[in-house]
N, C-alpha and C. Protein backbone atom coordinates (compact mmCIF):
# COMPACT_ATOMS: atom_id res chain seq x y z
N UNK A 1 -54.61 -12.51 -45.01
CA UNK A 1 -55.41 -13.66 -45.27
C UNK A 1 -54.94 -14.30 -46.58
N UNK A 2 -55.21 -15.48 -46.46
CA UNK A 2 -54.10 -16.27 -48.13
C UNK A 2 -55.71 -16.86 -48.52
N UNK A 3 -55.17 -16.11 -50.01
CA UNK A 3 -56.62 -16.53 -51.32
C UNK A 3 -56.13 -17.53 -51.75
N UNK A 4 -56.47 -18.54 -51.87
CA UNK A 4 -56.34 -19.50 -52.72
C UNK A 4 -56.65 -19.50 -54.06
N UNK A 5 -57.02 -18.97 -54.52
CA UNK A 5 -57.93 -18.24 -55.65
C UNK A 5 -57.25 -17.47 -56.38
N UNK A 6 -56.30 -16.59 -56.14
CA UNK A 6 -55.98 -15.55 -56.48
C UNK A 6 -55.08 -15.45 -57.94
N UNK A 7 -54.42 -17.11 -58.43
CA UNK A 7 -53.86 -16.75 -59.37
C UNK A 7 -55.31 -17.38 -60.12
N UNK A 8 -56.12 -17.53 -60.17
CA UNK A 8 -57.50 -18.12 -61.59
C UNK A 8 -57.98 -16.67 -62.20
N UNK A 9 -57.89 -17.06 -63.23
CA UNK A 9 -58.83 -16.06 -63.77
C UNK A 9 -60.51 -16.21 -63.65
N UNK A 10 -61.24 -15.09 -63.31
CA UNK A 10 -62.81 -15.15 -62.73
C UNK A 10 -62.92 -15.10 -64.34
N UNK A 11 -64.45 -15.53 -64.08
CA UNK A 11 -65.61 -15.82 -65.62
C UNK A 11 -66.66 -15.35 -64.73
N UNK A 12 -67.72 -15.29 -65.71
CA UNK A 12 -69.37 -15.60 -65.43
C UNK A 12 -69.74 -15.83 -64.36
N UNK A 13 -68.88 -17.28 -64.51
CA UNK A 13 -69.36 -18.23 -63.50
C UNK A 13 -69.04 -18.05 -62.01
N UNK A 14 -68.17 -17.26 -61.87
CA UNK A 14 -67.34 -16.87 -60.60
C UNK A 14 -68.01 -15.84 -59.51
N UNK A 15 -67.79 -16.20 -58.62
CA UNK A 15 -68.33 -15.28 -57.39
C UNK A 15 -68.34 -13.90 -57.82
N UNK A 16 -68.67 -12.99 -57.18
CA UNK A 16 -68.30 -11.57 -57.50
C UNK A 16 -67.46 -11.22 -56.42
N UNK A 17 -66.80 -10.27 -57.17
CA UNK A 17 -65.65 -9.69 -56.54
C UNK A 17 -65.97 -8.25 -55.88
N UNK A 18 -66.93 -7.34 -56.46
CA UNK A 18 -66.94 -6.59 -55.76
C UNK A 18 -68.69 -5.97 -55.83
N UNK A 19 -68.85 -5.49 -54.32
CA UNK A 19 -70.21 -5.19 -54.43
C UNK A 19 -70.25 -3.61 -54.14
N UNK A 20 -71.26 -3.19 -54.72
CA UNK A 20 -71.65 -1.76 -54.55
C UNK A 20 -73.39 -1.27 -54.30
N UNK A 21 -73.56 -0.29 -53.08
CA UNK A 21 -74.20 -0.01 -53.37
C UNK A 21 -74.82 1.38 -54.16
N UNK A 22 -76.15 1.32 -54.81
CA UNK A 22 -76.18 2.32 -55.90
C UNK A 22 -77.43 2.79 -55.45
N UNK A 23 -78.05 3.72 -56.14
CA UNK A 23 -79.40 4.65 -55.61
C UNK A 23 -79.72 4.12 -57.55
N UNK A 24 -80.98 3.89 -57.85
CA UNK A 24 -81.76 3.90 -59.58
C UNK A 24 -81.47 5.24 -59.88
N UNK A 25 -81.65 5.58 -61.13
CA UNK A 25 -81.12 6.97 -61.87
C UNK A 25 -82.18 6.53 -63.18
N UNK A 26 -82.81 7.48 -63.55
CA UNK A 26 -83.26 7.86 -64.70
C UNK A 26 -82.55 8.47 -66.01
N UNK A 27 -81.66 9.01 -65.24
CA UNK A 27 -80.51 9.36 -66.45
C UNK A 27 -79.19 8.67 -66.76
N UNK A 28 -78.68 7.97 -65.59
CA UNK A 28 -76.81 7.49 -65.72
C UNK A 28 -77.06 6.09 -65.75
N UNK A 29 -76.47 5.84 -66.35
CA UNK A 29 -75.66 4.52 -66.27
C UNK A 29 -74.96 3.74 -65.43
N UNK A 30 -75.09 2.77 -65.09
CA UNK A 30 -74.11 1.98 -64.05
C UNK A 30 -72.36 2.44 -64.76
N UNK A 31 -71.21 2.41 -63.81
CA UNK A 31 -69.97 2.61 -64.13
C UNK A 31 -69.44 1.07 -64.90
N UNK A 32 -70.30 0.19 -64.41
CA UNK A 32 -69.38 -0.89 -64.85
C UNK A 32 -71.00 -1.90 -64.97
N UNK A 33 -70.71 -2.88 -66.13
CA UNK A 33 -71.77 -3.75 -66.24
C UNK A 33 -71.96 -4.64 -65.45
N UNK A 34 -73.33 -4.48 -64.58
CA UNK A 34 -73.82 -5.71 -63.51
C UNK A 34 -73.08 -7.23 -63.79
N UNK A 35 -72.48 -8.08 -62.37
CA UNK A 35 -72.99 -9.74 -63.14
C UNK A 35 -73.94 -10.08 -62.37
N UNK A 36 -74.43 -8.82 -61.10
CA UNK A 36 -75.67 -9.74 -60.50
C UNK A 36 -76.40 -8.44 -59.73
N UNK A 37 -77.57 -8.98 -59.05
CA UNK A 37 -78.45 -7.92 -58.37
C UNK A 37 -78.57 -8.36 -57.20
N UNK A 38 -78.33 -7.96 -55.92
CA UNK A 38 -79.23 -8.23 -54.78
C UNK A 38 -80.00 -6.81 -54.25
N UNK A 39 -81.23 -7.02 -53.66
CA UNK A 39 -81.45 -5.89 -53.14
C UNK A 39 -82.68 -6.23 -51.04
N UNK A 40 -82.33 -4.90 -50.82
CA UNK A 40 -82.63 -5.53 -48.99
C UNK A 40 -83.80 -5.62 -48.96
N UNK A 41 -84.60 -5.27 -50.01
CA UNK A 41 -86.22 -5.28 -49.79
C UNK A 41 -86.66 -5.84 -51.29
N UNK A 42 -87.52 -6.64 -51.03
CA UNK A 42 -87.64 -6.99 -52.24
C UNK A 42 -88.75 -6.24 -53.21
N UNK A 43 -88.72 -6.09 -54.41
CA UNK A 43 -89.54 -5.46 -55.05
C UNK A 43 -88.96 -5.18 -56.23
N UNK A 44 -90.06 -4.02 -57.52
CA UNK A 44 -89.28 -4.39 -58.68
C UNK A 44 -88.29 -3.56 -59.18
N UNK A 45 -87.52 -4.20 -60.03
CA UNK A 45 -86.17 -3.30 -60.57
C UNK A 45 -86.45 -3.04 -62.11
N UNK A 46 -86.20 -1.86 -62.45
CA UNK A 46 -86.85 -1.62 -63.80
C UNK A 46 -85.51 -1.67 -64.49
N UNK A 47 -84.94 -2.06 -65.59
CA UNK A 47 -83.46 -1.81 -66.11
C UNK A 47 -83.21 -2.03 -67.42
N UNK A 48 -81.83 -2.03 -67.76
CA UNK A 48 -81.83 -2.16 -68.80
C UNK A 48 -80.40 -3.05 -69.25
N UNK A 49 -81.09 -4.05 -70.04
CA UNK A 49 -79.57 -5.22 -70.01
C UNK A 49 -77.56 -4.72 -71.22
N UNK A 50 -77.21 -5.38 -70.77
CA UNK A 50 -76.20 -5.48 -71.70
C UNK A 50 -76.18 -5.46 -73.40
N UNK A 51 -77.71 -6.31 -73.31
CA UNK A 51 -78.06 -6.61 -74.74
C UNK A 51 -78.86 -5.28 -75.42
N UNK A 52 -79.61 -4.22 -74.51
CA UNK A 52 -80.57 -3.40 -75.05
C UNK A 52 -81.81 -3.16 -74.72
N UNK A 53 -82.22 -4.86 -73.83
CA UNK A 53 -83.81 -4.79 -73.42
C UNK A 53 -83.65 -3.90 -72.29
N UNK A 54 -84.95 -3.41 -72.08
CA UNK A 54 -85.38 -2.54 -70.84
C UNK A 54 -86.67 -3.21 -70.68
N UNK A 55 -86.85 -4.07 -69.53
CA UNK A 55 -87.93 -4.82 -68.89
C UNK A 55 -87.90 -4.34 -67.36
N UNK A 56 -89.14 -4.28 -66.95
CA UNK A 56 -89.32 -4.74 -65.18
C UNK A 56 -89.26 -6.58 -64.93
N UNK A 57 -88.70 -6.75 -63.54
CA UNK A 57 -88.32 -7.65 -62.96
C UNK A 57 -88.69 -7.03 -61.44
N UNK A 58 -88.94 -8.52 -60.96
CA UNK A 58 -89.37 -8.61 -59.63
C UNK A 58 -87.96 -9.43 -59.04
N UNK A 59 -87.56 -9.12 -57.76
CA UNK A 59 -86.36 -9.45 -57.21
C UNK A 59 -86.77 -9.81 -55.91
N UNK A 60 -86.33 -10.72 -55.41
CA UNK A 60 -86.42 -11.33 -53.80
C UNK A 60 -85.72 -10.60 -53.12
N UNK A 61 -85.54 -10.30 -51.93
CA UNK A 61 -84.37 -9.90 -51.03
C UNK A 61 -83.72 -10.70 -50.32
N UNK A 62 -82.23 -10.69 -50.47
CA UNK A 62 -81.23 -11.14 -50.23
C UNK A 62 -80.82 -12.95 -51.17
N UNK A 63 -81.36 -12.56 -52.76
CA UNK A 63 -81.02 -13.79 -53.12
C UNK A 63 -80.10 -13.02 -54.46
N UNK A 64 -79.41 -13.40 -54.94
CA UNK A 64 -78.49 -12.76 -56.04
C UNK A 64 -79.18 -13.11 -56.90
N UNK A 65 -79.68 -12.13 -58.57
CA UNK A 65 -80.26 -12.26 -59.25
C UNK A 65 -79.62 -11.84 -60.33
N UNK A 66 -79.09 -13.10 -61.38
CA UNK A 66 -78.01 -12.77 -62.06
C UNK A 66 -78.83 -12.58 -63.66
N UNK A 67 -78.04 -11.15 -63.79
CA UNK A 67 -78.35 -10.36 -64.73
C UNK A 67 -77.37 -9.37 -64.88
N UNK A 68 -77.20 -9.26 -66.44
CA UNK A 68 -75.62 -8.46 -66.82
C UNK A 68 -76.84 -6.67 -67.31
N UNK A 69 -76.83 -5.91 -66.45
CA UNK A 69 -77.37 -4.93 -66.46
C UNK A 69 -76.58 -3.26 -66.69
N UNK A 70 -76.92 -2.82 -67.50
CA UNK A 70 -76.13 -1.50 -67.61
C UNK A 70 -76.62 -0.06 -66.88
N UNK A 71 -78.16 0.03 -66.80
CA UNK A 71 -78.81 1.12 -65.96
C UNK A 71 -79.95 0.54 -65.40
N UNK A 72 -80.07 1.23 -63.87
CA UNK A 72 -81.38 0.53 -62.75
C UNK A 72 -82.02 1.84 -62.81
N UNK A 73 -83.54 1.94 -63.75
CA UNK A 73 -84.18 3.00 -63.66
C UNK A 73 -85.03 3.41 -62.14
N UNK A 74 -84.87 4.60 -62.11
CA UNK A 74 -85.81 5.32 -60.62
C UNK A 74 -87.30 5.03 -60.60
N UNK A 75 -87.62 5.02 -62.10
CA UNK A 75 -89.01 5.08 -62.66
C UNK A 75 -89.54 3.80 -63.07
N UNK A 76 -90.51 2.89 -62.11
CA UNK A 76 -90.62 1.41 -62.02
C UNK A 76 -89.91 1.06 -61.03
N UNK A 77 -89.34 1.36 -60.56
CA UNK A 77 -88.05 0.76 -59.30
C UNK A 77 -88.79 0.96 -57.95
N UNK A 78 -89.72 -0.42 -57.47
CA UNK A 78 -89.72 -0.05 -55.64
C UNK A 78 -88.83 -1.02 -54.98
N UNK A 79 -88.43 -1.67 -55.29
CA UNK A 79 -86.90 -2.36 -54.51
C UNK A 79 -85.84 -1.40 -53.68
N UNK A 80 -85.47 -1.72 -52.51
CA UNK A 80 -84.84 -1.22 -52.25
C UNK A 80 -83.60 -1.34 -51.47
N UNK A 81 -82.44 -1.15 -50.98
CA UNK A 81 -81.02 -1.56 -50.62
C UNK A 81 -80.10 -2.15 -51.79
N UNK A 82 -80.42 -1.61 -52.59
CA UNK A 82 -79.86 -2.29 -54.17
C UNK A 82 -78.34 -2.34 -54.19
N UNK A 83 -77.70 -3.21 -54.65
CA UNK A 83 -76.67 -3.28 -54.37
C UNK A 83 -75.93 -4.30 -55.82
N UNK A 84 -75.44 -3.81 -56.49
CA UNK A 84 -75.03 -4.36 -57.50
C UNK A 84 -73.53 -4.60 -57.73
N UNK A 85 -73.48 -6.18 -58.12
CA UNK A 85 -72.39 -7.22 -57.96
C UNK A 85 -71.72 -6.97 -59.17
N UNK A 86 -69.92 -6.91 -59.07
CA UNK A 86 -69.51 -7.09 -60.24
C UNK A 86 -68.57 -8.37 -60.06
């Protein structure tokens, strides 16, 4: 398949390139810092940002919810199919 895309460098602003899904953890850390959230059920995601805050958030299902996130706590977390965009 031909990317058209392929020589730009991605930003921010750019689609994500790769999605994963993850299970919340009370102890670990995401491997790599969020640029976005979707999850299959909607409900809330407890976390903690790039910057340091740790807030709950309420999330829709199936809308991308852009937030640069480092850990999705177990504890506060009923969302579920979580799947985090890099």
């Amino acid at each position: 398949m031909t990317d058209n895309f392929r020589d730009f460098t991605g930003g921010l602003e750019s689609p994500a390139t790769h999605l994963v899904e993850t299970s919340p953890s009370d102890t670990g850390d995401l491997p790599m810092t969020s640029r976005a959230l979707n999850v299959g059920t909607a409900g809330t995601l407890r976390v903690t940002t790039i910057g340091g805050t740790t807030a709950t958030v309420y999330i829709a299902a199936g809308i991308p919810f852009p937030v640069r996130v480092t850990r999705i706590w177990q504890t506060g977390t009923t969302a579920t199919g979580i799947v985090v965009m890099y």
